[in-house]
N, C-alpha and C. Protein backbone atom coordinates (compact mmCIF):
# COMPACT_ATOMS: atom_id res chain seq x y z
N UNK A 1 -39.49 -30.30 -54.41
CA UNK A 1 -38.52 -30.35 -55.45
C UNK A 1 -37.16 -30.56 -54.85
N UNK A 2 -36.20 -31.34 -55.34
CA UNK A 2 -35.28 -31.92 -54.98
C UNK A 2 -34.10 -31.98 -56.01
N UNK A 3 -33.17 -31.72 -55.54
CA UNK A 3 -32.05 -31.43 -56.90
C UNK A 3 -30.98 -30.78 -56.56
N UNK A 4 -29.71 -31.07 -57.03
CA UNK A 4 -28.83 -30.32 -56.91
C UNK A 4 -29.14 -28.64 -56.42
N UNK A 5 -29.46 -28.05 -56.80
CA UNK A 5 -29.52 -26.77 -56.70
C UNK A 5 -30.70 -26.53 -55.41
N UNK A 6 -31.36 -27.24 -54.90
CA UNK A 6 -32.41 -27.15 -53.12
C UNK A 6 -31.18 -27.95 -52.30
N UNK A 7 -30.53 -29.48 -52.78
CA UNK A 7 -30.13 -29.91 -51.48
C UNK A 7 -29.47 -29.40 -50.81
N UNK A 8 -29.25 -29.34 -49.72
CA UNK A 8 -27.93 -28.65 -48.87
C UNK A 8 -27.10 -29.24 -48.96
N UNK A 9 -25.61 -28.50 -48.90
CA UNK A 9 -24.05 -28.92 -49.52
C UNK A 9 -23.89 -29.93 -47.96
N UNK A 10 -23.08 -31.28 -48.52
CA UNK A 10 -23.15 -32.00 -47.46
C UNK A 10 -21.98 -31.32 -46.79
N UNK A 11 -21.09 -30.76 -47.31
CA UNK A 11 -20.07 -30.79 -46.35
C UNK A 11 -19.71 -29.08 -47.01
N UNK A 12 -20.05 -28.07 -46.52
CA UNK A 12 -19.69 -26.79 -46.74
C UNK A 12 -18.91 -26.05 -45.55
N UNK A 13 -17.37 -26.44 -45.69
CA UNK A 13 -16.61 -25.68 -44.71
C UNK A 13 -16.76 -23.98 -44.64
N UNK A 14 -16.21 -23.59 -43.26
CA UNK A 14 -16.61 -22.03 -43.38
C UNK A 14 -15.66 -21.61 -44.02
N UNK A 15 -14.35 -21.90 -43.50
CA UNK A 15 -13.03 -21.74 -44.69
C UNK A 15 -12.61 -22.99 -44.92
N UNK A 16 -11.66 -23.05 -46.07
CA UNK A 16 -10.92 -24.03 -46.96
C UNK A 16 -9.92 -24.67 -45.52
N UNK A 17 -9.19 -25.73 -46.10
CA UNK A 17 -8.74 -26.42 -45.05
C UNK A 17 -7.10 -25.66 -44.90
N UNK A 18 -6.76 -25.20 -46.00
CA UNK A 18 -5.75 -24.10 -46.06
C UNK A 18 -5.61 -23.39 -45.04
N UNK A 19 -6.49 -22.08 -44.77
CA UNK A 19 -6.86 -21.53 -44.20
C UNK A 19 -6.75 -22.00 -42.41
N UNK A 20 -7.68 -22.88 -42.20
CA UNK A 20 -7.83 -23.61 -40.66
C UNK A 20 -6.60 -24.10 -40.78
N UNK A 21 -5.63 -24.52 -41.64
CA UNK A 21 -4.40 -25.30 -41.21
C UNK A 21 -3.29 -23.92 -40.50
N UNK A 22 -3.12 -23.15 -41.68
CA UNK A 22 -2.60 -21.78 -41.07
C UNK A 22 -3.19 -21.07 -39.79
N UNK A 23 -3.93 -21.00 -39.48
CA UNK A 23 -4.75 -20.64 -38.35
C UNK A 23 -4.55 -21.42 -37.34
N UNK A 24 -4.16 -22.65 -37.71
CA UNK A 24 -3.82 -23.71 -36.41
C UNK A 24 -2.40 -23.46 -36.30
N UNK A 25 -1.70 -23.05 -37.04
CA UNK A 25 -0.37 -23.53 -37.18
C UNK A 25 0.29 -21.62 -36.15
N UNK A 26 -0.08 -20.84 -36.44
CA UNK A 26 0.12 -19.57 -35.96
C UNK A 26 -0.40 -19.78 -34.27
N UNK A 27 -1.51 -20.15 -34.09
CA UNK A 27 -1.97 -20.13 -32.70
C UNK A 27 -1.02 -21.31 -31.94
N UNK A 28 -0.46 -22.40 -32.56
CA UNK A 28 0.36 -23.23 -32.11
C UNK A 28 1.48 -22.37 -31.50
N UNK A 29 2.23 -21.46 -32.36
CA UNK A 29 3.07 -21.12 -32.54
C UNK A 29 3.19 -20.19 -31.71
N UNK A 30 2.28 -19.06 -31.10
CA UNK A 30 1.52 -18.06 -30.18
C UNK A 30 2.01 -18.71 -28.91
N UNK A 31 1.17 -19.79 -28.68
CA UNK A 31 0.74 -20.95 -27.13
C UNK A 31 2.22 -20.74 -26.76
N UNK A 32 3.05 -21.50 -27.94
CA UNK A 32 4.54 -21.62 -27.57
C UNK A 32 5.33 -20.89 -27.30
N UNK A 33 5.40 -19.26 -27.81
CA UNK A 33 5.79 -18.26 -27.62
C UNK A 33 5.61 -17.89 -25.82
N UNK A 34 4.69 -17.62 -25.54
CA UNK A 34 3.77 -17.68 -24.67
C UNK A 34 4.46 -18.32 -22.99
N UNK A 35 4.36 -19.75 -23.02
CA UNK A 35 5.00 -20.75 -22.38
C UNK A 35 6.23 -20.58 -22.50
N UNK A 36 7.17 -20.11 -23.29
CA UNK A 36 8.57 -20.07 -23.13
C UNK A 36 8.49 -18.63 -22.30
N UNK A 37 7.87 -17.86 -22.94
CA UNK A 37 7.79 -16.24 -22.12
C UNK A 37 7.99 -16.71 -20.71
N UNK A 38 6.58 -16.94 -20.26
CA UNK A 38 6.59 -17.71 -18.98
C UNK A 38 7.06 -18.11 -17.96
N UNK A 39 7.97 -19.11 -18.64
CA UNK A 39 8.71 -19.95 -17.67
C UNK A 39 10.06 -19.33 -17.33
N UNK A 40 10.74 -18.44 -18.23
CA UNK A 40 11.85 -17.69 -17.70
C UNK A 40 11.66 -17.01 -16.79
N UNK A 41 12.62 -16.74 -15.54
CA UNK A 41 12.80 -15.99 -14.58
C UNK A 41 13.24 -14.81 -14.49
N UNK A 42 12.28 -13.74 -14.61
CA UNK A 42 12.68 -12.38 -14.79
C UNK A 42 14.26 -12.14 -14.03
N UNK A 43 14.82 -10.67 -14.61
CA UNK A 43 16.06 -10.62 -14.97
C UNK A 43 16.32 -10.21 -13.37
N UNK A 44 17.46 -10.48 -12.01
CA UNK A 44 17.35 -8.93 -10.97
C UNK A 44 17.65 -8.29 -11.30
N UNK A 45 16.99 -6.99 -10.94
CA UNK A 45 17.57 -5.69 -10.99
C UNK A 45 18.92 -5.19 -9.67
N UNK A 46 19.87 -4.81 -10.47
CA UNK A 46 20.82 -4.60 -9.35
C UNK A 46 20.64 -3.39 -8.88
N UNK A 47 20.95 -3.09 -7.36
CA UNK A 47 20.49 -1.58 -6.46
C UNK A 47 21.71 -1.21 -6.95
N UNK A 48 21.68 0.22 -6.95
CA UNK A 48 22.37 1.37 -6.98
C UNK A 48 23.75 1.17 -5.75
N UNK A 49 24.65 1.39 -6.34
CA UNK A 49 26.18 1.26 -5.96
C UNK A 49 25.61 2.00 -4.29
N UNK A 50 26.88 1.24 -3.11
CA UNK A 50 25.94 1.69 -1.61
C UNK A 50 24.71 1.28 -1.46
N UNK A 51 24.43 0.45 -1.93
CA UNK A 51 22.59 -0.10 -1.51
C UNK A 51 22.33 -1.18 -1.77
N UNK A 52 21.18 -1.70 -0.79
CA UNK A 52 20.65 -3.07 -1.20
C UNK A 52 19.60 -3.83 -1.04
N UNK A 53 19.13 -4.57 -1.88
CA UNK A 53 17.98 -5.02 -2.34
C UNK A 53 16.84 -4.99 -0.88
N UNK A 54 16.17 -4.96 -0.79
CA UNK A 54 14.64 -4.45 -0.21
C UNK A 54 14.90 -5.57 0.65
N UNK A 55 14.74 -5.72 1.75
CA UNK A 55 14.85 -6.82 2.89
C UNK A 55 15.85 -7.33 2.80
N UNK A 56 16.76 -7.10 2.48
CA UNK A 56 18.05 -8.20 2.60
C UNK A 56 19.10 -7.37 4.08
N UNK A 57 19.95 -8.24 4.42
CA UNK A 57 21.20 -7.07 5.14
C UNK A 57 22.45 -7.55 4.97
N UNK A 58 23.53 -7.13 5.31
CA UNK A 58 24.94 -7.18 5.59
C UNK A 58 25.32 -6.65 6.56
N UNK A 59 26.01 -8.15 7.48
CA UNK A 59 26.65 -7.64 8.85
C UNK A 59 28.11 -7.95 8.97
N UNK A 60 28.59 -6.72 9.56
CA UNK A 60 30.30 -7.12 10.18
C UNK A 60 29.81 -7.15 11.30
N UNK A 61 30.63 -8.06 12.32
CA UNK A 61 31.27 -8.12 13.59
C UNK A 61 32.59 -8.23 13.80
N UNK A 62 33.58 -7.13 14.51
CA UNK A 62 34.64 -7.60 14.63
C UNK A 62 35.14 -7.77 13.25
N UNK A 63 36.10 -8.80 12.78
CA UNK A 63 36.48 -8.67 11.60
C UNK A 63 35.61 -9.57 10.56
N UNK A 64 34.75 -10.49 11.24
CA UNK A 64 34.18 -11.52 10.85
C UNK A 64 32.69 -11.07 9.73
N UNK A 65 32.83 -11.01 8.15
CA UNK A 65 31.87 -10.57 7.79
C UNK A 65 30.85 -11.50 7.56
N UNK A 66 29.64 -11.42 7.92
CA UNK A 66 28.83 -12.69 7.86
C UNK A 66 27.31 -12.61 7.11
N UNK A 67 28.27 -12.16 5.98
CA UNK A 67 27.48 -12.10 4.48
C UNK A 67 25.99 -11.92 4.56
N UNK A 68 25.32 -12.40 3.58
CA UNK A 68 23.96 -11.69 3.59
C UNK A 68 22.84 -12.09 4.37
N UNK A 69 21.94 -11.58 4.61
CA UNK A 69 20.54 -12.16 5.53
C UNK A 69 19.42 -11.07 5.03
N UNK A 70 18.51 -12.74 4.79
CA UNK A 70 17.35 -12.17 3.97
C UNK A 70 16.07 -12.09 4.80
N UNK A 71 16.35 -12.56 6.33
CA UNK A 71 14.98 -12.28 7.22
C UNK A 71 15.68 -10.79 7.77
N UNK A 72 15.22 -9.72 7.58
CA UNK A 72 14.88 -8.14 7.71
C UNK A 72 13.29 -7.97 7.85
N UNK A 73 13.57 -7.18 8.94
CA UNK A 73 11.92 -6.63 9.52
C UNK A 73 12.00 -5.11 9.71
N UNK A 74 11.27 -4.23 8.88
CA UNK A 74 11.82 -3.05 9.65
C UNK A 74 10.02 -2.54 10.09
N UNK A 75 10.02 -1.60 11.18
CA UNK A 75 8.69 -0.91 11.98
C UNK A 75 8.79 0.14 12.11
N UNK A 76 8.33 1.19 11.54
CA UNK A 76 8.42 2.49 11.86
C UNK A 76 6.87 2.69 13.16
N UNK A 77 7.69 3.44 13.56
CA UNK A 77 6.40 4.09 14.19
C UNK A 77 6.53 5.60 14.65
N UNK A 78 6.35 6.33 14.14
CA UNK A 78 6.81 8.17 14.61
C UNK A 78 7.84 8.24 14.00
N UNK A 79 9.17 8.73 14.83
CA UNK A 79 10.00 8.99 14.45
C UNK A 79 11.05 8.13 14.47
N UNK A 80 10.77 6.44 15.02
CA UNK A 80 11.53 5.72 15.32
C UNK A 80 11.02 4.08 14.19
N UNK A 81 12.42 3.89 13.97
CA UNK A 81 12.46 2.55 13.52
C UNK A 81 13.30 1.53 13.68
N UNK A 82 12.46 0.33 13.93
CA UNK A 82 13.28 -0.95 14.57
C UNK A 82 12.88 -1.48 13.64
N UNK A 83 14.80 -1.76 13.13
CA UNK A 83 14.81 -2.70 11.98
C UNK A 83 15.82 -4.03 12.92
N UNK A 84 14.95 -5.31 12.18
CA UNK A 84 15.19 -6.44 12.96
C UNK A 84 15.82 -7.16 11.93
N UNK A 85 17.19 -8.09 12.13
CA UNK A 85 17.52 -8.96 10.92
C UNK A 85 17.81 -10.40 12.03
N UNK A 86 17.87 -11.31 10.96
CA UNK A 86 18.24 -12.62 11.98
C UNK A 86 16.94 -13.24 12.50
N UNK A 87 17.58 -14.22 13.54
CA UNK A 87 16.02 -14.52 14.29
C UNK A 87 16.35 -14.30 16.31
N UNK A 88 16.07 -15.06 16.70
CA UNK A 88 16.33 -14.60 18.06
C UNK A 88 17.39 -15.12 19.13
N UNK A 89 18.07 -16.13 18.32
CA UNK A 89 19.36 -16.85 18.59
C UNK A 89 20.53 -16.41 17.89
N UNK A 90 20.67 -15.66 16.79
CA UNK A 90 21.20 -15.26 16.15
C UNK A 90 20.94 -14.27 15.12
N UNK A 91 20.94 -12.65 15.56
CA UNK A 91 20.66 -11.52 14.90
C UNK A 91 21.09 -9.97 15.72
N UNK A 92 20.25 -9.44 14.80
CA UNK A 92 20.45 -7.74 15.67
C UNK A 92 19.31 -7.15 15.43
N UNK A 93 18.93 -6.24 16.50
CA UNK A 93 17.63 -5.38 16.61
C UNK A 93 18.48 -3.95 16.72
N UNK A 94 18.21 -3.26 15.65
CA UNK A 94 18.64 -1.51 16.15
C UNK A 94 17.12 -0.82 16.23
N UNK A 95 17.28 0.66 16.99
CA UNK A 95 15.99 1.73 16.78
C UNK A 95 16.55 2.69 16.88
N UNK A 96 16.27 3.20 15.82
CA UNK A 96 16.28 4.37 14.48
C UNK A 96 16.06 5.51 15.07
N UNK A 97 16.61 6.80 15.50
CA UNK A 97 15.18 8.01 15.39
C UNK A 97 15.80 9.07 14.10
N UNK A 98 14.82 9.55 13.71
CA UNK A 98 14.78 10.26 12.14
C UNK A 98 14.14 11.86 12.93
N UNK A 99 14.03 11.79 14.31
CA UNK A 99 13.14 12.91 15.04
C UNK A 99 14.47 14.46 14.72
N UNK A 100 15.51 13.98 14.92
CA UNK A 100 16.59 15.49 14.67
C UNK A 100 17.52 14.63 14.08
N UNK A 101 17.73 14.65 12.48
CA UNK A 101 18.42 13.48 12.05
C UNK A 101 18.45 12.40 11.98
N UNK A 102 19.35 11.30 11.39
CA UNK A 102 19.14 10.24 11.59
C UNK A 102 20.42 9.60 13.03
N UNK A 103 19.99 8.77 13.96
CA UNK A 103 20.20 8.64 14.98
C UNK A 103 20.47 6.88 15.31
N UNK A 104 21.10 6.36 15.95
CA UNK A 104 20.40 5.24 16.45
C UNK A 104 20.99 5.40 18.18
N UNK A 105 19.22 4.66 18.57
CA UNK A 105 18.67 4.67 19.83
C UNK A 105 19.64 3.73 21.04
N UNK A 106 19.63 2.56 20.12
CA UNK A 106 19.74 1.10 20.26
C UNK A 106 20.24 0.15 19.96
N UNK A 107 21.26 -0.79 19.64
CA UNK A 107 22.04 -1.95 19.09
C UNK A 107 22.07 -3.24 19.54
N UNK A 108 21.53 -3.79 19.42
CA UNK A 108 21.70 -4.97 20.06
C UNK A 108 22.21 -6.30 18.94
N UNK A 109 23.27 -7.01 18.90
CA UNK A 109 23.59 -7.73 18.52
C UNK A 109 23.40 -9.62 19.35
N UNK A 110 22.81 -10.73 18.55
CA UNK A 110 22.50 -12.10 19.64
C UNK A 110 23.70 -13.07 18.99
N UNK A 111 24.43 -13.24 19.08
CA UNK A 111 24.96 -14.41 18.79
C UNK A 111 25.96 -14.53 17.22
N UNK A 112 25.97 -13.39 16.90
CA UNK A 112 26.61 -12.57 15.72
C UNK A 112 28.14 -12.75 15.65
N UNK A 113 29.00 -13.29 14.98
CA UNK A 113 30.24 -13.45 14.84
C UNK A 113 31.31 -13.75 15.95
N UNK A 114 30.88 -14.75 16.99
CA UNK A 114 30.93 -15.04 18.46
C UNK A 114 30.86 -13.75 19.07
N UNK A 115 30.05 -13.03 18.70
CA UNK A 115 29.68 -12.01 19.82
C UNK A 115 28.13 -11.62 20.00
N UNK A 116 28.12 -11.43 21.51
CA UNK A 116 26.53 -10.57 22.00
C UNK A 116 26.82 -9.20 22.50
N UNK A 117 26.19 -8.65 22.55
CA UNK A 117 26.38 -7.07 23.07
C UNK A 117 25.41 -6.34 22.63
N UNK A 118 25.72 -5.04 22.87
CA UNK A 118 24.39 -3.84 22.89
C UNK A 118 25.17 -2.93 23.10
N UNK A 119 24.68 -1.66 22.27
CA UNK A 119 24.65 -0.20 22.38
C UNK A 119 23.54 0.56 22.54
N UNK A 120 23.43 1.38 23.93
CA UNK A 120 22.68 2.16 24.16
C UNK A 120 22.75 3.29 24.27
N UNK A 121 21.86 4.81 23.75
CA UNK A 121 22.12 5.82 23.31
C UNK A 121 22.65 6.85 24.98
N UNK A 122 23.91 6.97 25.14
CA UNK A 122 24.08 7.75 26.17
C UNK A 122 24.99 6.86 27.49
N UNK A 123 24.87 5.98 27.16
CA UNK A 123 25.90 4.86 28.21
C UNK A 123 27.23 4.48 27.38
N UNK A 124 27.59 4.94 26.65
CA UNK A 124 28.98 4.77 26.73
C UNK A 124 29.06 3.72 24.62
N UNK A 125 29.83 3.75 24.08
CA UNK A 125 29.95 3.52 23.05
C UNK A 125 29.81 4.89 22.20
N UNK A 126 29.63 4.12 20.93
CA UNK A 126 29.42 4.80 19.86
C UNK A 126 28.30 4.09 18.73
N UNK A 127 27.61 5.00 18.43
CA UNK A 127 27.20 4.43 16.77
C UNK A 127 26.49 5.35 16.14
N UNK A 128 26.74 5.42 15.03
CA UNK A 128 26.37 6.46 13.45
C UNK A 128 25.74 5.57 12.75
N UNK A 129 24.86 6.46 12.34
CA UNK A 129 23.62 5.53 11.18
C UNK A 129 23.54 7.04 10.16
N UNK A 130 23.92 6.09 8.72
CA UNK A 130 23.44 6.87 7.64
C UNK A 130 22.76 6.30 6.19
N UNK A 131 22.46 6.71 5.46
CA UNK A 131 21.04 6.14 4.85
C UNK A 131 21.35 6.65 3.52
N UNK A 132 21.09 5.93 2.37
CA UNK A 132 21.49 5.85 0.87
C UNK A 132 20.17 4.99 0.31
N UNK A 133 19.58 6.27 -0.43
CA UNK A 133 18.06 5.14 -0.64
C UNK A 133 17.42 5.06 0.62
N UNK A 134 17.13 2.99 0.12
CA UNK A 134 16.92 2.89 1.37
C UNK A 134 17.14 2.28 2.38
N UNK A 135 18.28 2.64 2.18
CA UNK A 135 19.55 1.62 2.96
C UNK A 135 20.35 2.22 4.02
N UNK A 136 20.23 1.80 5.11
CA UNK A 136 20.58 2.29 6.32
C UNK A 136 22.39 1.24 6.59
N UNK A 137 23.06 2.19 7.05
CA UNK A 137 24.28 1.39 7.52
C UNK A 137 24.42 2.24 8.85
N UNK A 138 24.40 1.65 9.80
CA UNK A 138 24.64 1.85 11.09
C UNK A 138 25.79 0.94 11.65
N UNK A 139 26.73 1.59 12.23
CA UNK A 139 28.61 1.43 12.48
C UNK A 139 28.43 1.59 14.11
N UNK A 140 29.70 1.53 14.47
CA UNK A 140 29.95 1.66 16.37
C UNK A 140 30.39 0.61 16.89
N UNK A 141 30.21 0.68 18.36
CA UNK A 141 30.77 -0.41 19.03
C UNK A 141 29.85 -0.49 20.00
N UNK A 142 29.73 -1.95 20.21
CA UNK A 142 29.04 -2.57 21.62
C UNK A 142 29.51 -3.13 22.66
N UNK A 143 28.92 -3.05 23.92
CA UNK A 143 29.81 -3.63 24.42
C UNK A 143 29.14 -4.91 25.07
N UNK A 144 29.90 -5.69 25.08
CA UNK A 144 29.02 -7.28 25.60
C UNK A 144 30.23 -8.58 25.68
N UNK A 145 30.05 -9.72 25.33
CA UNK A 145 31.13 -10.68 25.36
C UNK A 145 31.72 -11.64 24.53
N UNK A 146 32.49 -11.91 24.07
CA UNK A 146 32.54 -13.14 22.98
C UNK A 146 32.04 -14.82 23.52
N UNK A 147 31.52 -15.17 22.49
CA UNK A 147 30.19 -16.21 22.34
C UNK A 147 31.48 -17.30 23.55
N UNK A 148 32.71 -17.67 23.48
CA UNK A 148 33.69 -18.65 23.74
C UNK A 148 34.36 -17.97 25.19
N UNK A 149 33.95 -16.60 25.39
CA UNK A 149 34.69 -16.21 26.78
C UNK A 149 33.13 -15.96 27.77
N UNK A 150 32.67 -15.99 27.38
CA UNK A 150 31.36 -15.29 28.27
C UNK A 150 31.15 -14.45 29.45
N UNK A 151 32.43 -15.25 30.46
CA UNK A 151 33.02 -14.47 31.55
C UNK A 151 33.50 -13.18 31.69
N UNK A 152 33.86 -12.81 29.82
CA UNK A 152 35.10 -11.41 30.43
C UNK A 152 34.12 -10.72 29.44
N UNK A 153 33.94 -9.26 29.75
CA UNK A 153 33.37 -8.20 29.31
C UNK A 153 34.58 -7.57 28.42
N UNK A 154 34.07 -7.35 27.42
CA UNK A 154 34.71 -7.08 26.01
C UNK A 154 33.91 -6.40 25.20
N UNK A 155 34.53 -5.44 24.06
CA UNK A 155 33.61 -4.06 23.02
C UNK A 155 33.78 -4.96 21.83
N UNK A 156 32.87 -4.90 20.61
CA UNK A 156 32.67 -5.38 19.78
C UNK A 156 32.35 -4.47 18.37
N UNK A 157 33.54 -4.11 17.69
CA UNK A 157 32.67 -3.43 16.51
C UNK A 157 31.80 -3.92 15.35
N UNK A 158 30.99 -3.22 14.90
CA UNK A 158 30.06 -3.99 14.36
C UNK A 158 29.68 -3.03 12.84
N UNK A 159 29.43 -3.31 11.93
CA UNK A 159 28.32 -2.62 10.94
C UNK A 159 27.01 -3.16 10.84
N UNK A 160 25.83 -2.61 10.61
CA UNK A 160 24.85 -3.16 10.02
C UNK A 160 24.41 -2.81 8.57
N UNK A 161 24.16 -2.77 7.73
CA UNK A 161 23.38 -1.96 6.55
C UNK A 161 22.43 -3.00 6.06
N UNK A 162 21.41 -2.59 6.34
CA UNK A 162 19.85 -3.24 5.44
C UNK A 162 19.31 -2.33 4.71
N UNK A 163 18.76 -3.19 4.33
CA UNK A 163 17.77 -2.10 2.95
C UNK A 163 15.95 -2.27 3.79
N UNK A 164 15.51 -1.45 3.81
CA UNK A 164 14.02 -1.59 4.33
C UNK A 164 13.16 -1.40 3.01
């Protein structure tokens, strides 16, 4: 038997085309939401007044401030840490001790605001290291030579402060 009422509906949508149009038109609208989310570049967060951002540093030499540097390495090991900024033609290596206070061991400045030099703990200079967060600023003087005299032995003051 055959008839309206046995054949199957040739074309029986699950919903009206209403329906799927709104449904298309919202998920369009979603995707896009979505993709704009996305592609913006989250906001920085600024560190706390005295501090600064997680690997970055700021160095003085002398009077010469020579703004920011974003290769920072720091190594703890015990009670000591060597935090490294720069590369090996141009940077500073200090070590830390945290064993009775905070301390530094070590200074070494390469090629830093025409100056090289080093401070070592007990030969003569100075340097203070103090810590905000987690941000170390270590101050003093080294002694070594300017990059243009090389010949004459000369002290060099210096700051460091990185953030580890």
């Amino acid at each position: 038997m055959t008839g309206p009422e046995t054949d199957p509906p040739r074309h029986s949508p699950r919903y009206p085309a209403r329906v799927r149009i709104a449904a298309l038109t919202i998920a369009s609208a979603a995707v896009s939401l979505l993709a704009a989310g996305c592609s913006s570049a989250p906001e920085k967060a600024s560190p706390p007044p005295g501090t600064l951002v997680a690997g970055t540093a700021q160095i003085t030499v002398g009077d010469a401030d020579l703004g920011e540097f974003t290769s920072v390495q720091c190594v703890a090991a015990g009670p000591l840490t060597t935090i490294t900024t720069g590369d090996d033609a141009a940077g500073s290596t200090s070590i830390i001790s945290n064993a009775d206070g905070l301390s530094a061991k070590s200074v070494s400045i390469r090629g830093l605001g025409g100056f090289t030099g080093s401070y070592q703990d007990g030969l003569g200079g100075d340097a203070e290291v103090t810590m905000d967060g987690n941000t170390y600023t270590i101050s003093g003087t080294a002694d070594g030579f300017d990059t243009d005299k090389p010949s004459f032995r000369t002290t060099g003051a210096f700051t460091i402060k990185v953030a580890c």
